[in-house]
C-alpha atoms as a PDB file:
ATOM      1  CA  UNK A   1      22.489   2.104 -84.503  1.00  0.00           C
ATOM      2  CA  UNK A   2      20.599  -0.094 -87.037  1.00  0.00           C
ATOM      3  CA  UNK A   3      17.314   1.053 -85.837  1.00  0.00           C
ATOM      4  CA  UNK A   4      17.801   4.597 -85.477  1.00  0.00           C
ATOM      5  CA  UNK A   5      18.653   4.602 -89.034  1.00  0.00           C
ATOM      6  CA  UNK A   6      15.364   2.643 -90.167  1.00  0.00           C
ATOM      7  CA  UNK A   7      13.421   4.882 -88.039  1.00  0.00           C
ATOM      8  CA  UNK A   8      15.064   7.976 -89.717  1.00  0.00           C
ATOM      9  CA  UNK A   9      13.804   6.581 -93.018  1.00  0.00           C
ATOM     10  CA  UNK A  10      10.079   5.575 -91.854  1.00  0.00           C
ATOM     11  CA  UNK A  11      10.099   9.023 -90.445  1.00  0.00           C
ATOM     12  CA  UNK A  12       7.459  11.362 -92.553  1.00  0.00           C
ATOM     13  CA  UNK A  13       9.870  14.395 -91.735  1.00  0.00           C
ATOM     14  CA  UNK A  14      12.724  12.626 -93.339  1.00  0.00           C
ATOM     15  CA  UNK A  15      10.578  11.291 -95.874  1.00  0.00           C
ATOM     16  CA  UNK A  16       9.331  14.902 -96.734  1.00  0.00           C
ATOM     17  CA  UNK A  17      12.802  16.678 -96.788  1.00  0.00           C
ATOM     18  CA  UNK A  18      13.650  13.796 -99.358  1.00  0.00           C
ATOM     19  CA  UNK A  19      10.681  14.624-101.324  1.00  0.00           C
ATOM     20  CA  UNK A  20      11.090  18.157-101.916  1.00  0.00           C
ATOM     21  CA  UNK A  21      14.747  17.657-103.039  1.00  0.00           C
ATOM     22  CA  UNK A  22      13.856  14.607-105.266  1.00  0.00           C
ATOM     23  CA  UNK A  23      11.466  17.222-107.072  1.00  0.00           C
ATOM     24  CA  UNK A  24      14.137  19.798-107.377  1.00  0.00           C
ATOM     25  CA  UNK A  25      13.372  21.944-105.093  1.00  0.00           C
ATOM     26  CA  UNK A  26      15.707  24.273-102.539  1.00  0.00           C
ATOM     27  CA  UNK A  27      15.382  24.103 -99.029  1.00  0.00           C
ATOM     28  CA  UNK A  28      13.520  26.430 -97.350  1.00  0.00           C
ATOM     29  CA  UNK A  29      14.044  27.467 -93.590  1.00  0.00           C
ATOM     30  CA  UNK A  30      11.432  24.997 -92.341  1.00  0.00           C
ATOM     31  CA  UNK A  31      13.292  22.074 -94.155  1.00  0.00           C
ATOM     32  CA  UNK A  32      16.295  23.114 -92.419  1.00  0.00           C
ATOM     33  CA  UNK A  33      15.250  22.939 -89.244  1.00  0.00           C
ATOM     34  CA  UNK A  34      13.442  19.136 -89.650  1.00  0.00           C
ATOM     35  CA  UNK A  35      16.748  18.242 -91.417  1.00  0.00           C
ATOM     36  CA  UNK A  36      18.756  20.128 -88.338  1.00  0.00           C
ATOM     37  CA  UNK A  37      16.235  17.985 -85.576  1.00  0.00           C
ATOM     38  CA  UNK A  38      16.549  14.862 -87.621  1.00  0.00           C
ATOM     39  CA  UNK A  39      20.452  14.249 -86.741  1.00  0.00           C
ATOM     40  CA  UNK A  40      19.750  15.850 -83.190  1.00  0.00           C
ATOM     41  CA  UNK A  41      16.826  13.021 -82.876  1.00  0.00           C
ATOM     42  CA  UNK A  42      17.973  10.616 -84.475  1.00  0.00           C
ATOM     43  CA  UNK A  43      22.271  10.832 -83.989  1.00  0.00           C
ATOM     44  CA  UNK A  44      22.642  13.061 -81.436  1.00  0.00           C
ATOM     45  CA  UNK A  45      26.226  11.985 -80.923  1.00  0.00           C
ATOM     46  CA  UNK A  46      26.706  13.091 -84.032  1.00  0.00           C
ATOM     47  CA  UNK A  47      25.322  16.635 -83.696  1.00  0.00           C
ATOM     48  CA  UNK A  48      26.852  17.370 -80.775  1.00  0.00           C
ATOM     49  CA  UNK A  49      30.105  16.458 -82.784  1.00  0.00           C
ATOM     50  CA  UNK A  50      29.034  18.990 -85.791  1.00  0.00           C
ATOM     51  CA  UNK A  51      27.939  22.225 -83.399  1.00  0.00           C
ATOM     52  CA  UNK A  52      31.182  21.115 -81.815  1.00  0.00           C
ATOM     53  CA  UNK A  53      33.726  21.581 -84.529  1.00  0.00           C
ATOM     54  CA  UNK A  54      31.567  23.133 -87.534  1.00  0.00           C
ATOM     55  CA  UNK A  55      29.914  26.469 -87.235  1.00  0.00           C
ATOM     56  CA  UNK A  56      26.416  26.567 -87.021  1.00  0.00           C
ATOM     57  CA  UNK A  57      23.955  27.538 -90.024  1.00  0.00           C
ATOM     58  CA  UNK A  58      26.887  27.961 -92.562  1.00  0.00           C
ATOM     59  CA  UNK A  59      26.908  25.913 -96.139  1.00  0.00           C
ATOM     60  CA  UNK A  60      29.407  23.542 -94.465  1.00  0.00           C
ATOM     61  CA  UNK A  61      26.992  22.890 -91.428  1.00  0.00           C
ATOM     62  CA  UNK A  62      24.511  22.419 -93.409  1.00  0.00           C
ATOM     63  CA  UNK A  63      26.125  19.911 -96.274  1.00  0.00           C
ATOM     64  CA  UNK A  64      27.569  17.739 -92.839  1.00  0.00           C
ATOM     65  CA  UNK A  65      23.849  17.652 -91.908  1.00  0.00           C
ATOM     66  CA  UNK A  66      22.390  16.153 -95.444  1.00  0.00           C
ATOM     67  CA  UNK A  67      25.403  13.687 -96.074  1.00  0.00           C
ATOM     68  CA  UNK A  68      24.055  12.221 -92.740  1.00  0.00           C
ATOM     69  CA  UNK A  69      21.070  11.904 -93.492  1.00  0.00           C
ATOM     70  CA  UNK A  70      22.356   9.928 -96.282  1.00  0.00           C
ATOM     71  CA  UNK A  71      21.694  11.942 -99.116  1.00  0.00           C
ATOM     72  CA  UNK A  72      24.299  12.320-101.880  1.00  0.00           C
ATOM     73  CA  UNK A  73      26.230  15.808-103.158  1.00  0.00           C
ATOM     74  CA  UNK A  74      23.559  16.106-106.307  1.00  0.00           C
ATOM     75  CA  UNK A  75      21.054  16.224-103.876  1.00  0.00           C
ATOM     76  CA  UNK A  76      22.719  18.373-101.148  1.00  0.00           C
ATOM     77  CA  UNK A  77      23.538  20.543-104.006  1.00  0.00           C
ATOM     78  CA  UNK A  78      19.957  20.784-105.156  1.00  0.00           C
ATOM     79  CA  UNK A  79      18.462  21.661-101.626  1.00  0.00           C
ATOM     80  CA  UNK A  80      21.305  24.792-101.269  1.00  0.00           C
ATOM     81  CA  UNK A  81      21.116  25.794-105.121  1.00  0.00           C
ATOM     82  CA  UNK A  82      24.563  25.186-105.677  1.00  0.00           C
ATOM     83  CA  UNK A  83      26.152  22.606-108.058  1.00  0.00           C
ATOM     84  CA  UNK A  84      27.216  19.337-106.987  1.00  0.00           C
ATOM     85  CA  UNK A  85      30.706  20.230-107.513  1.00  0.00           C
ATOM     86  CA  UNK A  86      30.420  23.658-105.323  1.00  0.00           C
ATOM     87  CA  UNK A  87      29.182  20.769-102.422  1.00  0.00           C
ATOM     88  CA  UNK A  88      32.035  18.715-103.551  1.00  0.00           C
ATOM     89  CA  UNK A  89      34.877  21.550-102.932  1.00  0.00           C
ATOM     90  CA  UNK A  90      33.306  22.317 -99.728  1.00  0.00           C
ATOM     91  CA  UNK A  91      33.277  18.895 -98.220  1.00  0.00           C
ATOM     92  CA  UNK A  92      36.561  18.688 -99.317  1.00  0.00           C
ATOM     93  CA  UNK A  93      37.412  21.562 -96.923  1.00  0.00           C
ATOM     94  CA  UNK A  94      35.281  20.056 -94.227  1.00  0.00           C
ATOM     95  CA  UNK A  95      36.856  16.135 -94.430  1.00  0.00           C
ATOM     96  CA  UNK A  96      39.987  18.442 -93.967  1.00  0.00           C
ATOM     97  CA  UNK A  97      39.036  20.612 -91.220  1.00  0.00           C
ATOM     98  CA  UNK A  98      37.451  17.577 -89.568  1.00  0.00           C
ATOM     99  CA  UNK A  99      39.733  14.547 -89.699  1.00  0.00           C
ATOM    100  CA  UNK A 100      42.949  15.839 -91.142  1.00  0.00           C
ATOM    101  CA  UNK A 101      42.523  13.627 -94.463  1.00  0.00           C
ATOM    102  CA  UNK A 102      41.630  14.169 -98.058  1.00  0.00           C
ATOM    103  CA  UNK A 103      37.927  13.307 -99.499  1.00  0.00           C
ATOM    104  CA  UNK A 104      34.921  14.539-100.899  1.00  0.00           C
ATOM    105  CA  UNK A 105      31.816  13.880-100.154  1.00  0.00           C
ATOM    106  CA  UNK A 106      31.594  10.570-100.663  1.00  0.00           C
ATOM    107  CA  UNK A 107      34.523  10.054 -97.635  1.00  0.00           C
ATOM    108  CA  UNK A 108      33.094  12.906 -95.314  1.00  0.00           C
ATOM    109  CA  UNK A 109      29.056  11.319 -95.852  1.00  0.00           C
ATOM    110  CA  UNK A 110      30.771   7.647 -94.431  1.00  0.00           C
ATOM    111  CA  UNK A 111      32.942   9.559 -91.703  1.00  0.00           C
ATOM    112  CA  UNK A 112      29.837  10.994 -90.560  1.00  0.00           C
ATOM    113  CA  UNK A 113      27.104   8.101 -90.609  1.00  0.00           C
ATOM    114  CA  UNK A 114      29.960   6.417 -88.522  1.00  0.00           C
ATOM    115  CA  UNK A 115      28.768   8.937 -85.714  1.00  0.00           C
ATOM    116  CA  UNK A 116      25.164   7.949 -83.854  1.00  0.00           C
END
């Protein structure tokens, strides 16, 4: 588990999705689909779990996607153009929908790194 995550973050496609958020930027359909390949590559345990119970290409797909990838809700919110709280309220559904518990971001982001 240890070294798929340090060879997500030597990765130049990780390091360029983290790039264009970190300069504000929304996601375009090509950064979507490294971000979507990234947790397929890298944690495909966990993908399989996400295509499993969330539907695919949605907000919510998308947000479980990003918090695995380890980034946080300001930056999640910046790559969908939506607030950080918007991203909050809908992980909240998700942690929900997923595990039966209440959380945020935050709790739904360690739920999901938890997955490889």
């Amino acid at each position: 588990p240890r070294k798929a995550e340090n060879d997500l973050k030597i990765s130049s496609n990780y390091q360029f999705i983290k790039t264009t958020v970190s300069h504000g930027q929304k996601f375009t359909e090509k950064e979507w689909d490294i971000a979507e390949n990234l947790v397929n590559e890298y944690f495909p345990e966990c993908y399989d779990f996400l295509v499993s119970k969330v539907e695919v290409c949605t907000l919510k797909f998308k947000i479980c996607l990003l918090l695995r990838l380890h980034f946080i809700s300001k930056e999640v919110g910046c790559a969908l153009g939506y607030t950080p709280a918007y991203v909050t309220k809908l992980s909240t559904e998700v942690f929900q929908e997923l595990y039966g518990k209440i959380g945020g971001s935050k709790e739904l982001g360690i739920e999901l790194r938890k997955i490889y």
